[in-house]
Protein backbone atom coordinates (compact mmCIF):
# COMPACT_ATOMS: atom_id res chain seq x y z
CA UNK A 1 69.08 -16.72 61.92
CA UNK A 2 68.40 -20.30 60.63
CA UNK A 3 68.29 -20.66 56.83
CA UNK A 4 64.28 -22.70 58.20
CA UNK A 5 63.22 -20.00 59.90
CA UNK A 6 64.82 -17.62 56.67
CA UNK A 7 62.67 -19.00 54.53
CA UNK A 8 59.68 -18.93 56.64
CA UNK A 9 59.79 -15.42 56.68
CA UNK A 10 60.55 -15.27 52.93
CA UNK A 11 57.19 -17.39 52.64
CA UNK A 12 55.11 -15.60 54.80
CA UNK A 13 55.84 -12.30 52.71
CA UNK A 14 55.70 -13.49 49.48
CA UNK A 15 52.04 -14.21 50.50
CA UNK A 16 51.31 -11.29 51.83
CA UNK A 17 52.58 -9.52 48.73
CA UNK A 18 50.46 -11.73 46.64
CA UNK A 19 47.49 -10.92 48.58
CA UNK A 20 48.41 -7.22 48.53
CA UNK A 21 48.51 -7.46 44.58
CA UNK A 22 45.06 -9.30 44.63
CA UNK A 23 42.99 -6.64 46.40
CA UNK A 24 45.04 -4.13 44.52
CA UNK A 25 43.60 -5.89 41.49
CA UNK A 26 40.24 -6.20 42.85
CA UNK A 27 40.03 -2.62 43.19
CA UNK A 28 41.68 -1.52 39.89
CA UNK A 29 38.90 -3.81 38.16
CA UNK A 30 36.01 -2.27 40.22
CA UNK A 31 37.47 1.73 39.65
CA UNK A 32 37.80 0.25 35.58
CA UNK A 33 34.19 -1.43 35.56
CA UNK A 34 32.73 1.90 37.16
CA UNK A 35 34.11 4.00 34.08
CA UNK A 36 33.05 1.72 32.10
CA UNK A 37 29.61 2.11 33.33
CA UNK A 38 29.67 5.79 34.09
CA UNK A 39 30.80 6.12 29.78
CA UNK A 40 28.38 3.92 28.70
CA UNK A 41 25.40 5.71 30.38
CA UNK A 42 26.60 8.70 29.71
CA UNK A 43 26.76 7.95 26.19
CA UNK A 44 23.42 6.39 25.97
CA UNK A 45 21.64 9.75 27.93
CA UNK A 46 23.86 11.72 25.51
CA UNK A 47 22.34 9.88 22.56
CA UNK A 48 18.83 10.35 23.68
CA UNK A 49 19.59 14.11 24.28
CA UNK A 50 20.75 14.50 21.32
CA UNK A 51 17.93 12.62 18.97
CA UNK A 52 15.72 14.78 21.48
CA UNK A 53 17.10 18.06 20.17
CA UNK A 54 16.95 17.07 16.05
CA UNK A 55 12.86 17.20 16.94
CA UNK A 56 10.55 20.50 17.09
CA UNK A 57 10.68 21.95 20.34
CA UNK A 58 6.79 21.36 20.50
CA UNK A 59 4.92 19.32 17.40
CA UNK A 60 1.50 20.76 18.27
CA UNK A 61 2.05 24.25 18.83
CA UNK A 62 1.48 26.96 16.38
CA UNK A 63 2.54 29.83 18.25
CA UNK A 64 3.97 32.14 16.08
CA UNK A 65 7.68 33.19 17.17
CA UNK A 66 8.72 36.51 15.60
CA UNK A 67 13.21 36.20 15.13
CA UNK A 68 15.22 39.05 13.59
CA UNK A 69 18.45 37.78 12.25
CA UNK A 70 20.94 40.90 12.01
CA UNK A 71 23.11 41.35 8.49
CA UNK A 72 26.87 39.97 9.07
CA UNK A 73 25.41 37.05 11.78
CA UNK A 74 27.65 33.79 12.17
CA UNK A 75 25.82 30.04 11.84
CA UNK A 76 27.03 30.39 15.98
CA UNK A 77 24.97 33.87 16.28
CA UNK A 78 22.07 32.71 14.86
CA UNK A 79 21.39 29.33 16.29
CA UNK A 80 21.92 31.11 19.95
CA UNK A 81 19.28 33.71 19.31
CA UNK A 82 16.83 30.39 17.56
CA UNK A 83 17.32 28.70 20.80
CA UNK A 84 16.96 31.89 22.89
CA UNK A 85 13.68 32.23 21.32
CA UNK A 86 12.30 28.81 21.59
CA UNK A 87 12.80 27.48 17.74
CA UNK A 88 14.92 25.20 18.57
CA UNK A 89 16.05 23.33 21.51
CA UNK A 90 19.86 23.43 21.51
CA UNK A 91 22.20 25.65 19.65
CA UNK A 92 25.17 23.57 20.03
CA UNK A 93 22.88 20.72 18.77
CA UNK A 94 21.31 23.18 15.52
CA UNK A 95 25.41 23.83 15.07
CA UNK A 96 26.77 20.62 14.50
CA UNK A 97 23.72 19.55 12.44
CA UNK A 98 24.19 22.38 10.40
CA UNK A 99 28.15 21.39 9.64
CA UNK A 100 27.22 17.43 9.18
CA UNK A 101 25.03 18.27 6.76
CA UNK A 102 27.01 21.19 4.96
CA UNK A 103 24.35 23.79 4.93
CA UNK A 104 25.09 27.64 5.20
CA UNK A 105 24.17 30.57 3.13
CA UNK A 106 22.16 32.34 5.79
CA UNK A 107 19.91 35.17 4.99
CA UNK A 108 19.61 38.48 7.34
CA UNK A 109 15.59 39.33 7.96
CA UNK A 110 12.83 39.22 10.21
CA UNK A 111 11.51 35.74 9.99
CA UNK A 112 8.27 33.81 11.42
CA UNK A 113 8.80 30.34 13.14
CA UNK A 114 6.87 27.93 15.02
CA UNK A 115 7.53 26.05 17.70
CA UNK A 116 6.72 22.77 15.40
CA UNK A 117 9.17 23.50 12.66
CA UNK A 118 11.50 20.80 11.61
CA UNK A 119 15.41 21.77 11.60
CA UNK A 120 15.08 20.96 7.47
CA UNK A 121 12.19 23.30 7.80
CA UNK A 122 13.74 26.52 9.63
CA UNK A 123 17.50 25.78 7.47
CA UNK A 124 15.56 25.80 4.49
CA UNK A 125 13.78 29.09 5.41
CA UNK A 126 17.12 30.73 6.80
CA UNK A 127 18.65 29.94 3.43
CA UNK A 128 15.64 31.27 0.94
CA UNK A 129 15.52 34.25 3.04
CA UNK A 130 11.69 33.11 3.15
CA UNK A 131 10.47 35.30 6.34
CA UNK A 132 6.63 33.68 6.30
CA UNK A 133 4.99 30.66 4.79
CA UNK A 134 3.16 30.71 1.59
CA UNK A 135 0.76 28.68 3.35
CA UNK A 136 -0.04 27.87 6.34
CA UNK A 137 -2.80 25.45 7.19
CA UNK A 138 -4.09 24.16 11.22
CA UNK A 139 -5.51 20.74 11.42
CA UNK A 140 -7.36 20.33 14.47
CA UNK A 141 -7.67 17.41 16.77
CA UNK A 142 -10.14 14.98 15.81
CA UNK A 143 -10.97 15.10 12.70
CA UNK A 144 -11.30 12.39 10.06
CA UNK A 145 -9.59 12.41 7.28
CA UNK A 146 -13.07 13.85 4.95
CA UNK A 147 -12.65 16.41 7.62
CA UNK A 148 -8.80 17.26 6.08
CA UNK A 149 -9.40 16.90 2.98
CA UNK A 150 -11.75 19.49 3.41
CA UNK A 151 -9.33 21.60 4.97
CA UNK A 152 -7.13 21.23 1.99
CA UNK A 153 -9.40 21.91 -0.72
CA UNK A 154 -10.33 24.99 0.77
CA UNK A 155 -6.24 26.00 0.44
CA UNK A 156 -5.17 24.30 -2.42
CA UNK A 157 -6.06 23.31 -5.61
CA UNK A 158 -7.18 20.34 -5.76
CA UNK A 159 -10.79 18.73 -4.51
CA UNK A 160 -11.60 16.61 -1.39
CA UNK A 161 -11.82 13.96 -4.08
CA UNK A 162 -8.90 14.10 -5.18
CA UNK A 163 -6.82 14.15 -1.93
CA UNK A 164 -9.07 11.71 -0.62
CA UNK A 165 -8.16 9.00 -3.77
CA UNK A 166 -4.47 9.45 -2.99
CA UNK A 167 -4.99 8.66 1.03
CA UNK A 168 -6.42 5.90 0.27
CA UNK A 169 -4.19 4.59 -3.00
CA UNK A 170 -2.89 1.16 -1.85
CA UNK A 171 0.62 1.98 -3.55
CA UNK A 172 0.93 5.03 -2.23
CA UNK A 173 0.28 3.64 1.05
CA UNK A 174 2.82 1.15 0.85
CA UNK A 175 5.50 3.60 0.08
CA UNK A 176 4.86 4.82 2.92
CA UNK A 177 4.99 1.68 4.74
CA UNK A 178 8.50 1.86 3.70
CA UNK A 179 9.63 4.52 4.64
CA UNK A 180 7.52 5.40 8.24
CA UNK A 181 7.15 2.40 10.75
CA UNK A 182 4.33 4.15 12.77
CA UNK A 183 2.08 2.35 9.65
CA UNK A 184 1.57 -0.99 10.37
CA UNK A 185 0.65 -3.54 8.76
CA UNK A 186 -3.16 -3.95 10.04
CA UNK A 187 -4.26 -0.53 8.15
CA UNK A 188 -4.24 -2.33 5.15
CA UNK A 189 -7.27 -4.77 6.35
CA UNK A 190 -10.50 -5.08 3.82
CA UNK A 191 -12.21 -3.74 6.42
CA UNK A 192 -10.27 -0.83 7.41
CA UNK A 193 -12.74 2.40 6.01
CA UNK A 194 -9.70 4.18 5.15
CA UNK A 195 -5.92 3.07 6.02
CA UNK A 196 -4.19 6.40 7.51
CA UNK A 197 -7.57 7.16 9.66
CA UNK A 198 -5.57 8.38 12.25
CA UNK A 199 -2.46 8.65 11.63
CA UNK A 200 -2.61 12.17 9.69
CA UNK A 201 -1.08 14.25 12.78
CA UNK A 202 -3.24 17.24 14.42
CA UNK A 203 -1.07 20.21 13.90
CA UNK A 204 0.04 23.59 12.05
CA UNK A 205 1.54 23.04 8.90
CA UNK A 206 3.97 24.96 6.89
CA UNK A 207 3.86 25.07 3.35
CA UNK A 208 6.71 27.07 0.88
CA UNK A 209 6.02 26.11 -2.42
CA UNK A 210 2.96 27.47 -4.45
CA UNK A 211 1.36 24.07 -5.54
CA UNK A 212 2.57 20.91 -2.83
CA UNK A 213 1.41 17.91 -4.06
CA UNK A 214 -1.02 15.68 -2.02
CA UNK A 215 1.16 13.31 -1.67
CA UNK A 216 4.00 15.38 -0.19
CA UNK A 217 1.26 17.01 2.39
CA UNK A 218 0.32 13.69 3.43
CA UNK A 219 3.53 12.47 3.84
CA UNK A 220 4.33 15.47 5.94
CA UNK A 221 1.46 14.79 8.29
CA UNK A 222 2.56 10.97 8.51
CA UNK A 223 6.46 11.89 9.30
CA UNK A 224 4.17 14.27 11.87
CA UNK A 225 2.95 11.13 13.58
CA UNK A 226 6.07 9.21 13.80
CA UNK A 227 7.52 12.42 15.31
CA UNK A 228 4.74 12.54 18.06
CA UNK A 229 4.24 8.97 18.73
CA UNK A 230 8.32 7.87 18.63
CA UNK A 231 9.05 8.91 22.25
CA UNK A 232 6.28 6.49 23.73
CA UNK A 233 7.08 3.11 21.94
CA UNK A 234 8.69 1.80 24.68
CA UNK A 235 5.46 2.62 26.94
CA UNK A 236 3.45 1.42 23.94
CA UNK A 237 5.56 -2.41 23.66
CA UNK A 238 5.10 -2.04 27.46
CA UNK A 239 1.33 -2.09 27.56
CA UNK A 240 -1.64 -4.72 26.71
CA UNK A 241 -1.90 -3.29 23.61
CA UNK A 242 -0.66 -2.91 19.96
CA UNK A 243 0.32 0.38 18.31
CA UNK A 244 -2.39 -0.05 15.90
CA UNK A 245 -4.59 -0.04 18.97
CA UNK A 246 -3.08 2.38 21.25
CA UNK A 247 -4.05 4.83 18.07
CA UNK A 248 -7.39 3.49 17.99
CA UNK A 249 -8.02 3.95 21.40
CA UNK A 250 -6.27 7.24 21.44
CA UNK A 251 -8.92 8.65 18.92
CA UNK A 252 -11.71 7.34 21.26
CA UNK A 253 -10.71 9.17 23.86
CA UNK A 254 -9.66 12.25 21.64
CA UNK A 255 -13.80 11.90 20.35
CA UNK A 256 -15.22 12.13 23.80
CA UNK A 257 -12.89 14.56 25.49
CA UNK A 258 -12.39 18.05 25.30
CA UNK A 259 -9.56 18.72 27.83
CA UNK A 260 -6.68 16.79 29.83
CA UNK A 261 -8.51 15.62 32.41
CA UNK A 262 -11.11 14.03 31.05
CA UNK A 263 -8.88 12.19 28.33
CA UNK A 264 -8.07 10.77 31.60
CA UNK A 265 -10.41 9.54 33.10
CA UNK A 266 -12.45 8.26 30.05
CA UNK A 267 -9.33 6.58 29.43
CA UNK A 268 -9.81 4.90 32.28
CA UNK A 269 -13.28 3.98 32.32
CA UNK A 270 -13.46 2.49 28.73
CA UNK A 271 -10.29 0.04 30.23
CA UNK A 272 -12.61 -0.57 33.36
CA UNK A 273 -15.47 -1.83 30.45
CA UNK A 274 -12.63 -4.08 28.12
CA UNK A 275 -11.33 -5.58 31.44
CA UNK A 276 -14.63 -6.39 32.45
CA UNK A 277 -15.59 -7.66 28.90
CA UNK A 278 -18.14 -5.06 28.62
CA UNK A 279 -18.99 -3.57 24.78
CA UNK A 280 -17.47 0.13 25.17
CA UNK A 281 -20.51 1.50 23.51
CA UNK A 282 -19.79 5.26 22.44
CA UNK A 283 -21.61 7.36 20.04
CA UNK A 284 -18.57 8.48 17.88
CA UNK A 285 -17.52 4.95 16.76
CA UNK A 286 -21.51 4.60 15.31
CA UNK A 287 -21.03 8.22 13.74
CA UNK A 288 -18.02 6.49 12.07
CA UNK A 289 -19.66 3.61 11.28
CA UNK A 290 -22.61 5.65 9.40
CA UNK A 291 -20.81 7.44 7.84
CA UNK A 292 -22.47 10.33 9.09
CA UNK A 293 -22.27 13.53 11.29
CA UNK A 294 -25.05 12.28 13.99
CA UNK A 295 -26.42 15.29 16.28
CA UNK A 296 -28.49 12.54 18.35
CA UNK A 297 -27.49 8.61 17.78
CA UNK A 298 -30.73 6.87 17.53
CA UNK A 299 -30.94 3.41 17.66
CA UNK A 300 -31.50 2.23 14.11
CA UNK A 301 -27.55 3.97 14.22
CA UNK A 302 -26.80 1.34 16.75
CA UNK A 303 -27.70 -1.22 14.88
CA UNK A 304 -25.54 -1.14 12.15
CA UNK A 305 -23.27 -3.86 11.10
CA UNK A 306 -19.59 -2.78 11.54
CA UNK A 307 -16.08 -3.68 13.05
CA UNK A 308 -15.89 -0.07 13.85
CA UNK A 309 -19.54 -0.01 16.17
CA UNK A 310 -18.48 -0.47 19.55
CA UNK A 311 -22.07 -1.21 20.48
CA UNK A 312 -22.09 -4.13 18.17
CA UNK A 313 -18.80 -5.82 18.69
CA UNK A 314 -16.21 -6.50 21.91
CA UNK A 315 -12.87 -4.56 21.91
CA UNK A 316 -11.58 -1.98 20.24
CA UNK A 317 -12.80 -0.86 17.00
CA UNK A 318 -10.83 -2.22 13.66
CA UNK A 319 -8.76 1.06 13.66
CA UNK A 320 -8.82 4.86 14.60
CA UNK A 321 -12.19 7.25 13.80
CA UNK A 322 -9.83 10.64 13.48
CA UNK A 323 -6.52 11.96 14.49
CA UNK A 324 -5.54 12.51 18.24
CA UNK A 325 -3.76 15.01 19.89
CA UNK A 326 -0.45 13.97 22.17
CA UNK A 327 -2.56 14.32 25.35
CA UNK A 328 -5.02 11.67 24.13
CA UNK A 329 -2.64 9.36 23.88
CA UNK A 330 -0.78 10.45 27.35
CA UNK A 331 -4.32 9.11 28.63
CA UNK A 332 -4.38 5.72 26.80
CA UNK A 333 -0.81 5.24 27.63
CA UNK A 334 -1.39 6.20 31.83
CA UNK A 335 -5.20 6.53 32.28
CA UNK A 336 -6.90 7.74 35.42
CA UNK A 337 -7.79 4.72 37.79
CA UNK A 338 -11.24 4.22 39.42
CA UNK A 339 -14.43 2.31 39.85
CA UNK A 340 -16.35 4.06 36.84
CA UNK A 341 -17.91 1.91 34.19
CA UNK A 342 -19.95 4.55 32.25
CA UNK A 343 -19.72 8.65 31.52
CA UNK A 344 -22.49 10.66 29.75
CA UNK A 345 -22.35 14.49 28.43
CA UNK A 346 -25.15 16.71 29.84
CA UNK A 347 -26.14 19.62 27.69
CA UNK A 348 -23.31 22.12 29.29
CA UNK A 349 -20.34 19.54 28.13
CA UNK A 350 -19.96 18.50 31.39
CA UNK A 351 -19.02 14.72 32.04
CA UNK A 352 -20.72 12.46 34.66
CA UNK A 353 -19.43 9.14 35.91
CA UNK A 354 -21.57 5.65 37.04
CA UNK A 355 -20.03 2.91 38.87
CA UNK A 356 -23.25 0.93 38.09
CA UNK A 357 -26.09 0.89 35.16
CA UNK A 358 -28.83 2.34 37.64
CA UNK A 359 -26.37 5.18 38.45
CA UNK A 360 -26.03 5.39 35.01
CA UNK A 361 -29.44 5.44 34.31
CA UNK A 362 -30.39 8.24 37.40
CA UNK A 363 -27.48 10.51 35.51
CA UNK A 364 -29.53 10.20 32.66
CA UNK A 365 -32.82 11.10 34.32
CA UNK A 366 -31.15 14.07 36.16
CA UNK A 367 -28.77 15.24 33.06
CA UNK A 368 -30.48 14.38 30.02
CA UNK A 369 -34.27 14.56 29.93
């Protein structure tokens, strides 16, 4: 063989070799990229599991869940049977947040939970050996926050007055601020009737000691909120419309609903009426604005000057008119789409839907009179 036709040969292989090595490299870098991937998604679903399971299995309910926690029970015992009965969501979860923050001391007992407890809240009990609340107090959906205080008078002791005077103590307030981004900036406006309208969360509340202060119970109800509301900011930065307003328009629809469907669908009419430019005109922003409990809106009520009267002004009102529930603001957040541009309640609670003002009008006729 010729030493030409030698290194020829020598050539050709070397090139081979090299283009052996490259897809060998090609395909190292795609298998490495792929792990890469598959551990960083993994990681980011495992965070959001996790932050998932720190929450109350259910912020709204107030079911009450019976647990009997035998004498001699290991922190591993008892957060299987919590998760077996639905206190909490994950026992491995309850476990390690248990050992990061050091807590133990366990007492044996029958004990009553909730389905909205905190984790702090059902440690706390677990460790006093505290088997029921000293108090327990509901707050139902839609109410405004004269409607709570009133609730808490009646439980505590302290006067509407007086709760009222710390909701609404600018300081206070922006403490809170602080501390709880679901408050933005906008509920301290002149305008704004009262700044946490709406952002005291619907819901069964647990209380242990024998004299909370107001501002602890509001506080509660605001860390409420954030709990709720936290899982739909990025819908929320998604849509048309602020936080503030998704709120606002959440207690609309909370006001003129009374189940899941209908949220629905008046969430979709009143965006049918803003798209269009149309005044949304409903009764309870007027009540609001009155300051009254109307039983029939006449129209002297809709005449009166206020950012919060959607029959005076465009838009939303300045801010919410009571607290929603988590459905209310499903609606807001995914509304029912169709053609409808007005809704009235006949005398049974039922809701009937217009397309156009002389349907509107014939609904009237037929419903109403």
């Amino acid at each position: 063989m010729s030493k030409k036709k030698s290194k020829g040969e020598f050539v050709d292989n070397l090139i081979a070799t090299n283009e052996e090595a490259s897809k060998v490299r090609k395909i190292v870098s795609l298998v490495i990229l792929a792990i890469v991937l598959i551990i960083g998604i993994s990681g980011i679903a495992g965070y959001f599991y996790v932050k998932s399971a720190l929450k109350p299995v259910d912020p709204t309910s107030d079911k009450k869940i019976t647990v009997e926690i035998p004498l001699g029970s290991s922190s591993s015992t008892i957060a299987n049977i919590l998760e077996e009965n639905g206190v909490i969501k994950n026992a491995i979860i309850y476990l390690f947040y248990i050992k990061v923050n050091n807590e133990s001391n366990f007492q044996a007992g029958n004990y009553t939970f909730t389905p909205s407890m905190t984790l702090d809240e059902i440690t706390e009990s677990l460790q006093k050996g505290k088997t029921t609340a000293l108090y327990t107090v509901t707050i139902p959906e839609g109410l405004n926050i004269d409607q709570i205080a009133e609730i808490y008078a009646k439980n505590f002791n302290f006067s509407k007055e007086e709760f009222l005077q710390v909701a609404n103590d600018k300081d206070f307030i922006v403490k809170l601020m602080e501390k709880y981004s679901i408050l933005p900036k906008d509920i301290l406006k002149d305008e704004i009737i009262s700044p946490l309208e709406g952002y005291l969360f619907a819901a069964t509340y647990r209380y242990d000691e024998e004299k909370p202060s107001i501002q602890s119970i509001i506080e509660k109800m605001v860390s409420q909120t954030q709990d709720v509301v936290s899982p739909y900011m990025d819908q929320i930065e998604k849509s048309e419309f602020s936080l503030h307003e998704v709120l606002t328009f959440a207690s609309l629809v909370e006001k003129e609903a009374s189940n899941n469907e209908q949220r629905k669908e008046i969430a979709g009419v009143f965006y049918n009426r803003l798209k269009k430019g149309m005044r949304l005109e409903t009764d309870p922003t007027v009540a609001y604005a009155t300051g009254e409990h109307l039983e029939t809106t006449l129209y002297k009520h809709l005449e009166v000057e206020s950012p919060y009267n959607t029959y005076r002004i465009k838009g939303l009102p300045i801010g919410p008119i009571a607290n929603f529930s988590k459905s209310s603001l499903e609606a807001v957040l995914q509304p029912k789409g169709s053609d409808y541009l007005f809704f009235l309640h006949d005398r049974k609670g039922k809701i009937h839907y217009a397309k156009t003002y002389d349907e509107h009008n014939e609904n009237r006729k037929k419903y109403l009179n």
